[in-house]
Protein backbone atom coordinates (compact mmCIF):
# COMPACT_ATOMS: atom_id res chain seq x y z
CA UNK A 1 0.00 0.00 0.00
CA UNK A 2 1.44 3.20 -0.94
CA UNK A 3 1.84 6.10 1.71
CA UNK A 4 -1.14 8.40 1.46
CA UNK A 5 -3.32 5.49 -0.54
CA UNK A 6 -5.16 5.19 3.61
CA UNK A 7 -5.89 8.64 3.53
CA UNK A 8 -7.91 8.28 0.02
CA UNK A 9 -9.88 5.38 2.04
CA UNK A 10 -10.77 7.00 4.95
CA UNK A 11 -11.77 10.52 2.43
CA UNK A 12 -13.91 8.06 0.66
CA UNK A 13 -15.92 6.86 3.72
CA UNK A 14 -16.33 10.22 4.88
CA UNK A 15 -17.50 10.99 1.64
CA UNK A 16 -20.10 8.44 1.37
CA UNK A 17 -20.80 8.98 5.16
CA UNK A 18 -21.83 12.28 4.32
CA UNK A 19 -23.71 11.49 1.15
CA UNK A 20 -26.12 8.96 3.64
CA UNK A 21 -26.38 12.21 5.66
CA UNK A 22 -27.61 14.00 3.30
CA UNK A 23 -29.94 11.48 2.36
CA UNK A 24 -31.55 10.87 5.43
CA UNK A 25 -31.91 14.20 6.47
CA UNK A 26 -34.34 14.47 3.07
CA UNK A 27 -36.25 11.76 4.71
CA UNK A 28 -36.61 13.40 7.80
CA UNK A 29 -38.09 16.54 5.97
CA UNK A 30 -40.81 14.36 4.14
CA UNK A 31 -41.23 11.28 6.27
CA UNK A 32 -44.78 9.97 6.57
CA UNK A 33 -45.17 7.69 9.78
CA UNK A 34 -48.07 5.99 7.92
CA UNK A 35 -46.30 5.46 4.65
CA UNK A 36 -43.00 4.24 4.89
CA UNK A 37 -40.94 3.83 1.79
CA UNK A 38 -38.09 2.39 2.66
CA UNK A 39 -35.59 0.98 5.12
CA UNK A 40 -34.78 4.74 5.76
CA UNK A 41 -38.31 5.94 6.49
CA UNK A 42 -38.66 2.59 8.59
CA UNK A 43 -35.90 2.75 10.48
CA UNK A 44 -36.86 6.98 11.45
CA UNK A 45 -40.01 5.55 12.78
CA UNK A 46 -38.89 2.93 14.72
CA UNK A 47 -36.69 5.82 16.42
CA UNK A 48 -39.36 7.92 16.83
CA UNK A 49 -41.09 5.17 18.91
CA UNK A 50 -38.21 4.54 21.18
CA UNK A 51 -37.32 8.08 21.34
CA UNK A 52 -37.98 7.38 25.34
CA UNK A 53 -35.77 4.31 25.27
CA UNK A 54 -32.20 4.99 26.56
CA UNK A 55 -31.33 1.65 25.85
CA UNK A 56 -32.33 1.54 22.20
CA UNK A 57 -30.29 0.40 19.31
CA UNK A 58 -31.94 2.78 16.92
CA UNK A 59 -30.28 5.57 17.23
CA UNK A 60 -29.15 8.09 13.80
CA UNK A 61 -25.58 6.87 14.46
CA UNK A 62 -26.71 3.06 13.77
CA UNK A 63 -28.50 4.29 10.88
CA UNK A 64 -25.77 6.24 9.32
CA UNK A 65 -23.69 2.96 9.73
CA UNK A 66 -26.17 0.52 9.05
CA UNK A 67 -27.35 2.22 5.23
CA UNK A 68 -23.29 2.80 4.75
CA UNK A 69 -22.71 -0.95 5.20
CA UNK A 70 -25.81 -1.71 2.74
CA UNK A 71 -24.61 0.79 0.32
CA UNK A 72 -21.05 0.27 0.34
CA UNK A 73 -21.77 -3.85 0.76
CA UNK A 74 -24.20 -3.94 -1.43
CA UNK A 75 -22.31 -1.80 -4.83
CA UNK A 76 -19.23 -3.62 -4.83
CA UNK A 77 -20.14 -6.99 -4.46
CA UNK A 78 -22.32 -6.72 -7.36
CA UNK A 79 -20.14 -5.13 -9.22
CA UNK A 80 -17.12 -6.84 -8.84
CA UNK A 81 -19.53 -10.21 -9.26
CA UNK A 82 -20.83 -8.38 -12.83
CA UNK A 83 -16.85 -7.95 -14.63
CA UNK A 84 -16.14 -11.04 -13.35
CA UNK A 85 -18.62 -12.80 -14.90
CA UNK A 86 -18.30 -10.84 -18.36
CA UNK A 87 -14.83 -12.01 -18.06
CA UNK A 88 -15.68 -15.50 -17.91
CA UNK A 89 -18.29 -15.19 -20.75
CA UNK A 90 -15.27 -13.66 -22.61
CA UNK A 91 -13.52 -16.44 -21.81
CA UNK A 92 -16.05 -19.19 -22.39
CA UNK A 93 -18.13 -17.94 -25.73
CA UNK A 94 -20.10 -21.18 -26.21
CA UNK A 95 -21.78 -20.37 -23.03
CA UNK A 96 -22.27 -17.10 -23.76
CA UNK A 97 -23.99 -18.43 -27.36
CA UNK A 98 -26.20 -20.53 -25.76
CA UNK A 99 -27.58 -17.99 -23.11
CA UNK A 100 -28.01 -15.39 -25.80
CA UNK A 101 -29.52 -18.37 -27.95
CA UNK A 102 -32.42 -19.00 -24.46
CA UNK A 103 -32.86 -15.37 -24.31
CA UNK A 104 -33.31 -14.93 -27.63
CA UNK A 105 -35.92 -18.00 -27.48
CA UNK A 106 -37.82 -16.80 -24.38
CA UNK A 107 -37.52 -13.50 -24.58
CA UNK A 108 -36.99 -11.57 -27.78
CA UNK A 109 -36.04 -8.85 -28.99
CA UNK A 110 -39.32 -6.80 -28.56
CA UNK A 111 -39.24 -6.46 -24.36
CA UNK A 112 -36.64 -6.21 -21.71
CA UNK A 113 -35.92 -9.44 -19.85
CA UNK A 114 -38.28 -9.63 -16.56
CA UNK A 115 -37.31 -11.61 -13.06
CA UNK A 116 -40.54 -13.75 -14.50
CA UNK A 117 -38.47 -15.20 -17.28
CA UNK A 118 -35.83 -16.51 -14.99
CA UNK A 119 -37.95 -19.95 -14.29
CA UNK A 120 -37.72 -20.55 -17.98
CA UNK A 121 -34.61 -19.92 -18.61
CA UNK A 122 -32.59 -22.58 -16.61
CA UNK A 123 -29.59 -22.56 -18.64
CA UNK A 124 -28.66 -18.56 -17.78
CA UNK A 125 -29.66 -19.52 -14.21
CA UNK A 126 -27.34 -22.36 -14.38
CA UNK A 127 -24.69 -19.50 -15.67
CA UNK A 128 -25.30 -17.33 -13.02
CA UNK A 129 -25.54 -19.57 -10.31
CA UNK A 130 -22.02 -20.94 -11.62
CA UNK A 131 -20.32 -17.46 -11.97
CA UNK A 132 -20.95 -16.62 -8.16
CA UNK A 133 -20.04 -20.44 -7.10
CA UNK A 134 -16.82 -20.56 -9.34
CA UNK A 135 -15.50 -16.80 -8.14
CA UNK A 136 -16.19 -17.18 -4.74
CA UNK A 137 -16.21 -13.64 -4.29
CA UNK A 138 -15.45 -13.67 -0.41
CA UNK A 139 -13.87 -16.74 0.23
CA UNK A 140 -13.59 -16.50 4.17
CA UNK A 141 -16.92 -14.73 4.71
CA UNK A 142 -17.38 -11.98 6.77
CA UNK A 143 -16.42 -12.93 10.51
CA UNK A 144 -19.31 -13.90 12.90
CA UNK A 145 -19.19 -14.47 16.65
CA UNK A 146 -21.07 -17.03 18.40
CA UNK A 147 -23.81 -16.51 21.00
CA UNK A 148 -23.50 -19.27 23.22
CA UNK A 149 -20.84 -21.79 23.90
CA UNK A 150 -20.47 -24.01 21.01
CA UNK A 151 -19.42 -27.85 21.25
CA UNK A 152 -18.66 -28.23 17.37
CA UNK A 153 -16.04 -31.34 16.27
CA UNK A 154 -15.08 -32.09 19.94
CA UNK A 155 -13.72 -28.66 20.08
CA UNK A 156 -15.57 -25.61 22.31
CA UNK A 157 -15.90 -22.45 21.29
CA UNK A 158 -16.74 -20.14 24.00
CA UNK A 159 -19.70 -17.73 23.70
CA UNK A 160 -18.32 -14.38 21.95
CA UNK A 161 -15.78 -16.08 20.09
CA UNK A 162 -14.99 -15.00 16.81
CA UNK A 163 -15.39 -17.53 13.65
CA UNK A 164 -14.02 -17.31 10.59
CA UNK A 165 -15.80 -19.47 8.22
CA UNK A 166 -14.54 -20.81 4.52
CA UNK A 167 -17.11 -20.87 2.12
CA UNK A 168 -14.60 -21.73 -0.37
CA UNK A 169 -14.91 -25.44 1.29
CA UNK A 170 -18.52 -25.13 0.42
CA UNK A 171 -18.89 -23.39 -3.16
CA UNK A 172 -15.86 -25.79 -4.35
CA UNK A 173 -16.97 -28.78 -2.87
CA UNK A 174 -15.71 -31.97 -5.44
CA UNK A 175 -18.22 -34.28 -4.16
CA UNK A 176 -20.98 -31.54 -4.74
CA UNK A 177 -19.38 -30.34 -7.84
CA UNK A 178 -17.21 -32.61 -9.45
CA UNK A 179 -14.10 -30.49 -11.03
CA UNK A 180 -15.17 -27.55 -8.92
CA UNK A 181 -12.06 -25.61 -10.43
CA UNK A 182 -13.57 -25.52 -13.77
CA UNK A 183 -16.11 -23.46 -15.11
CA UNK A 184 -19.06 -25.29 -15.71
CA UNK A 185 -22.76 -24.36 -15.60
CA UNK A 186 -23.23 -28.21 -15.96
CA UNK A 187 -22.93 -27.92 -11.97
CA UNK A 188 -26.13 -26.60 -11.47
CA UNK A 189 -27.76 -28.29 -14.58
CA UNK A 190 -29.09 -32.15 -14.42
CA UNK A 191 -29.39 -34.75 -17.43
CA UNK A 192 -32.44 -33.00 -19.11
CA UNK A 193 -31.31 -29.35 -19.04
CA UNK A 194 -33.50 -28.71 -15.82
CA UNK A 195 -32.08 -26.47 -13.45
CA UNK A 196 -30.51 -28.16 -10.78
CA UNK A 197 -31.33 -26.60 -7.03
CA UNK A 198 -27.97 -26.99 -4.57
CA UNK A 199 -27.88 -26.37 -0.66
CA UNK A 200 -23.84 -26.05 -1.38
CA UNK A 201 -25.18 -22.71 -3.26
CA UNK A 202 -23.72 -20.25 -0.44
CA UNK A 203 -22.38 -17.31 -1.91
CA UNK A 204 -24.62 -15.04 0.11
CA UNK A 205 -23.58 -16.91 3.50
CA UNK A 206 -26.21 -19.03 5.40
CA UNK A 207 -28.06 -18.95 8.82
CA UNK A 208 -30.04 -15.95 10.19
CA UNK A 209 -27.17 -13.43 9.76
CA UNK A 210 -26.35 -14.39 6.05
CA UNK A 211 -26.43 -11.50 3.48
CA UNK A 212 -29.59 -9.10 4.06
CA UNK A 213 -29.15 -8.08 0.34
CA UNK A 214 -29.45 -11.62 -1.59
CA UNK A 215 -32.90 -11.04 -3.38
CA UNK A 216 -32.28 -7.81 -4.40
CA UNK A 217 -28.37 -8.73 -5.43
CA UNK A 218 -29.74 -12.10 -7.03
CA UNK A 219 -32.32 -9.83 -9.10
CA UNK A 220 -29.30 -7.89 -10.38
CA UNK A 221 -26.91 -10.30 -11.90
CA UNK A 222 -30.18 -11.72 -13.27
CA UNK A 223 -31.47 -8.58 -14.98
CA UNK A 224 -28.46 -7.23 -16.08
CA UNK A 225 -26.35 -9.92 -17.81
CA UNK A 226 -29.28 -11.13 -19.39
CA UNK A 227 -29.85 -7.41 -20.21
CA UNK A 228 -26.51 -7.34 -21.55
CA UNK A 229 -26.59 -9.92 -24.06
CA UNK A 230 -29.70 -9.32 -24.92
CA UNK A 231 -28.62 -6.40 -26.62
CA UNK A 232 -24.68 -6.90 -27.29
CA UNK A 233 -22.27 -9.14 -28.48
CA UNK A 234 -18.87 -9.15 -26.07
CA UNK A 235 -15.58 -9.04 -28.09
CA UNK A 236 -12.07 -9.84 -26.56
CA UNK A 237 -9.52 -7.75 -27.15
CA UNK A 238 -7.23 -11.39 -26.81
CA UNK A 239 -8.25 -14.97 -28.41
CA UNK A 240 -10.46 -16.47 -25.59
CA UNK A 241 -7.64 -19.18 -24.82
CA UNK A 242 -5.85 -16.18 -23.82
CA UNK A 243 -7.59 -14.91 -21.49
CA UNK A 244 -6.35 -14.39 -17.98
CA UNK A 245 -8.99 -15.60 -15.05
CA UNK A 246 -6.79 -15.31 -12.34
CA UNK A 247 -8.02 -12.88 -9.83
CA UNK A 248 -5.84 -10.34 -8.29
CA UNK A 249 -4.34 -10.94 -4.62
CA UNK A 250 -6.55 -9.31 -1.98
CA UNK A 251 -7.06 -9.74 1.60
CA UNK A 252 -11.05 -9.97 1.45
CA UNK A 253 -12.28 -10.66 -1.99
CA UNK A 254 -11.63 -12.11 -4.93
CA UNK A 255 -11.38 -9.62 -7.94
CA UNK A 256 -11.22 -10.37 -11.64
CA UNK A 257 -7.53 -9.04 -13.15
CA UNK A 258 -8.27 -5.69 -15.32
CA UNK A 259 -9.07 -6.57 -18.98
CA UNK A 260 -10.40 -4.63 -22.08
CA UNK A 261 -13.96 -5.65 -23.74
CA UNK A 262 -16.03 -4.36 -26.89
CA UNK A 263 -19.85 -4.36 -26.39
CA UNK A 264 -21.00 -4.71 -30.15
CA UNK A 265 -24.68 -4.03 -31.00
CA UNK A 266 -26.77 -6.90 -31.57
């Protein structure tokens, strides 16, 4: 890390820190404690109701960190899971011919592609599925602690420890998904083209404190790659066998090395 590089970090969280600011002080101004319209407005009324409450947990200083988390958890991950997965349709065009082939079947050309579509369309959900299982964007997980003592493998872990927990072990599982190193949206496909449910699927975490934002984040890579390709073809700037998929060293997630594409009118 270069000197100064720590300083552009912590600008940037003050930054968006500020921007949330901003943004709930407009809800303030126009919040209706009938009509809630989002986690903002809902999370204002629940402190108006235990404005009496010393003890409460909903206080503006949760909020401000609570949306920043959301925000800042919830724009990168998707992001980074969106080139990552062009990248690997750069790298693997028969797959991408054969989603643009479904969408072209099931959708058109007439209409955007809807979150109704998905259920017939199980070879793009096997692609999708297989992008965020073969990435394995955050390999160790965000840490957790436990809430009670914990007798797990003959070991105990005391109540308040923190667990790290590899989800790598999980999403590249050979028994589960046999060459899990290889691309393959055959891992989420069976023998008639059906898509394939898996309980080994655990991108988004698991339990009651797994990602708050999987619907919404699931709706996304849906909507826009199909979105995408609906509408473009993706040129390398390489041949495909070229291609680099190695992602770049870094201490939380995994991020796709920086590469050049052409989006070329359909």
């Amino acid at each position: 890390m270069d000197p100064g590089s720590h300083n552009k970090v912590l600008k940037n969280f003050a930054y968006v820190k500020s921007y949330v600011l901003e943004r709930i002080k407009e809800h303030q101004e126009s919040l209706d404690m009938n009509n809630p319209r989002d986690f903002i407005d809902c999370f204002l009324i629940k402190m108006e109701q235990e404005k009496h409450n010393q003890q409460s947990e909903f206080t503006t200083e949760n909020l401000i960190a609570t949306v920043t988390d959301v925000f800042g958890a919830g724009t990168e991950t998707t992001s980074t899971t969106l080139r990552f997965g062009l990248l690997l349709l750069l790298k693997y065009p028969e797959v991408t011919a054969k989603v643009q082939e479904e969408i072209e079947r099931v959708v058109g050309r007439n209409r955007s592609p809807c979150m109704q579509d998905r259920s017939h369309m199980p070879y793009t959900d096997a692609v999708v599925h297989e992008i965020q299982r073969y990435i394995d964007l955050i390999p160790t997980n965000l840490p957790h602690a436990v809430t009670c003592d914990v007798k797990f493998r003959n070991y105990l872990i005391p109540k308040g420890t923190t667990i790290i927990t590899s989800l790598t072990s999980v999403l590249h599982n050979d028994k589960e998904f046999p060459n899990p190193e290889m691309f393959d949206p055959g891992h989420f496909l069976d023998k008639s083209g059906n898509f394939k449910k898996s309980d080994y699927f655990i991108p988004f975490s698991t339990g009651k404190r797994m990602c708050v934002g999987e619907g919404l984040a699931r709706m996304e890579l849906f909507l826009f790659l199909t979105t995408i390709l609906q509408n473009f073809n993706l040129k390398s700037q390489v041949d495909p066998k070229d291609i680099d998929i190695t992602p770049i060293a870094n201490a939380f997630g995994r991020v796709p090395p920086l590469y050049q594409l052409c989006f070329i009118p359909v």
